[in-house]
N, C-alpha and C. Protein backbone atom coordinates (compact mmCIF):
# COMPACT_ATOMS: atom_id res chain seq x y z
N UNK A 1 -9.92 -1.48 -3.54
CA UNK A 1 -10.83 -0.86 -4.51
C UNK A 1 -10.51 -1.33 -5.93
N UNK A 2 -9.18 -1.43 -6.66
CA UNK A 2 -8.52 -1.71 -7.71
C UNK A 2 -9.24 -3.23 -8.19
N UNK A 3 -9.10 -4.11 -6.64
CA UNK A 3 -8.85 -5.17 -7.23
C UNK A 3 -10.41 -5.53 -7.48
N UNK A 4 -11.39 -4.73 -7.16
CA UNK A 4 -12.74 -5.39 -7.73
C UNK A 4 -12.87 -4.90 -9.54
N UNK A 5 -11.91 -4.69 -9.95
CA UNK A 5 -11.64 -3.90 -10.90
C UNK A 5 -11.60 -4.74 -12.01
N UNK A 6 -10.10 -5.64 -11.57
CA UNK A 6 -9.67 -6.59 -11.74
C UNK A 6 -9.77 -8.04 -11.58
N UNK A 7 -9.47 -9.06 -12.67
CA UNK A 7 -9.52 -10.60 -11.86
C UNK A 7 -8.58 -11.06 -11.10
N UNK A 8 -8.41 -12.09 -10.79
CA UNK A 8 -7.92 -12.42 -9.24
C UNK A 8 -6.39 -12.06 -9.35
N UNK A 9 -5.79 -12.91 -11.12
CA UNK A 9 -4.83 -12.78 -11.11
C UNK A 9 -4.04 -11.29 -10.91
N UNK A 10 -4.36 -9.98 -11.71
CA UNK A 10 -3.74 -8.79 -11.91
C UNK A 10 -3.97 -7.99 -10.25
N UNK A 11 -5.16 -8.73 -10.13
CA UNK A 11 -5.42 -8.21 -8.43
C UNK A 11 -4.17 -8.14 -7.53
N UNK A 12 -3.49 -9.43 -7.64
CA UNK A 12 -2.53 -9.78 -6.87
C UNK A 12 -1.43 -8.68 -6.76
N UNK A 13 -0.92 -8.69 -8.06
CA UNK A 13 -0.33 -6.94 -8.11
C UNK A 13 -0.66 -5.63 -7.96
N UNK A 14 -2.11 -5.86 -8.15
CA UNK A 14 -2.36 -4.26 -7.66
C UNK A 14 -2.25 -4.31 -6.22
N UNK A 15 -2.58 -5.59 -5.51
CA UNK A 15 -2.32 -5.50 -3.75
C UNK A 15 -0.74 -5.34 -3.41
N UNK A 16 -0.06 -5.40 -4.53
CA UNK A 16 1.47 -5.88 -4.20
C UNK A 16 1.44 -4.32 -3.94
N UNK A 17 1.78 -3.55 -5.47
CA UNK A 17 1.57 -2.31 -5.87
C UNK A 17 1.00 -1.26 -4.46
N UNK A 18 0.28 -1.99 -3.84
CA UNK A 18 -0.58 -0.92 -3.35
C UNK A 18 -0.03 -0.80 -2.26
N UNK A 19 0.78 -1.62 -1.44
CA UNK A 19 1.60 -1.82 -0.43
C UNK A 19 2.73 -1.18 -0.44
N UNK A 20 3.36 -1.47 -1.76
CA UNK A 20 4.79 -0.80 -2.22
C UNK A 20 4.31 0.80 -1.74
N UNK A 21 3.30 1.53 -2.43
CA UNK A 21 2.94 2.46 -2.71
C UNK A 21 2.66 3.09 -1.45
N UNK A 22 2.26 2.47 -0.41
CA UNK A 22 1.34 2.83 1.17
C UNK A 22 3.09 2.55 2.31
N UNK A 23 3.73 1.84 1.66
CA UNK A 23 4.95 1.80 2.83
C UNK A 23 5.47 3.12 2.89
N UNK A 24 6.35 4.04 1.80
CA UNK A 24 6.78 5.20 2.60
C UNK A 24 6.07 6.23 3.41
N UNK A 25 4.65 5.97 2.53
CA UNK A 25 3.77 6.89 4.27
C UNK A 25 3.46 6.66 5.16
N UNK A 26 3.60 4.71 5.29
CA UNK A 26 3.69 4.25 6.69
C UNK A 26 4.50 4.63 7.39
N UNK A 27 6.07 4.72 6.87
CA UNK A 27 6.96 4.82 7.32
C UNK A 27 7.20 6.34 7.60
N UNK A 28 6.62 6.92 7.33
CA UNK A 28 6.45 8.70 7.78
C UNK A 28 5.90 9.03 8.67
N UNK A 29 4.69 8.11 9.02
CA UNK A 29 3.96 8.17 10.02
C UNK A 29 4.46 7.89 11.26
N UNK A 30 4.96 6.91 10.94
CA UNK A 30 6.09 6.01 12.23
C UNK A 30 7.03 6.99 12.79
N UNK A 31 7.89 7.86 11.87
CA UNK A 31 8.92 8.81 12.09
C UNK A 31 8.24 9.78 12.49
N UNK A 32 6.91 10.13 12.26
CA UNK A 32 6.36 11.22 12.55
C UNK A 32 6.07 11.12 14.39
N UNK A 33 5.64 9.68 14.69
CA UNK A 33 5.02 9.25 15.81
C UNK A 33 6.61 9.03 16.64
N UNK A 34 7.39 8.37 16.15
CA UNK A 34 8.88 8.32 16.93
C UNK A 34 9.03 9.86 17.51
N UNK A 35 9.14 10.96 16.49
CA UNK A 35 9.72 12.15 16.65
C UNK A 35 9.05 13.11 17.75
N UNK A 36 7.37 12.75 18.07
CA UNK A 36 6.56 13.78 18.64
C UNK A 36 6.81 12.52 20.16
């Protein structure tokens, strides 16, 4: 969504950003799905 925001270059970081940002609830999910 960000990166239509943005040009290609700053895009690149908001995809970085947005990953950084989306891994510990991946990773919650995972623990969530390990645990049940």
């Amino acid at each position: 969504m960000l990166s239509l925001w943005y040009p290609k270059a700053p895009s690149a970081a908001a995809i970085i950003l947005g990953l950084l940002a989306s891994a510990p609830f991946t990773a919650c999910s995972l623990t969530n799905r390990s645990l049940r």
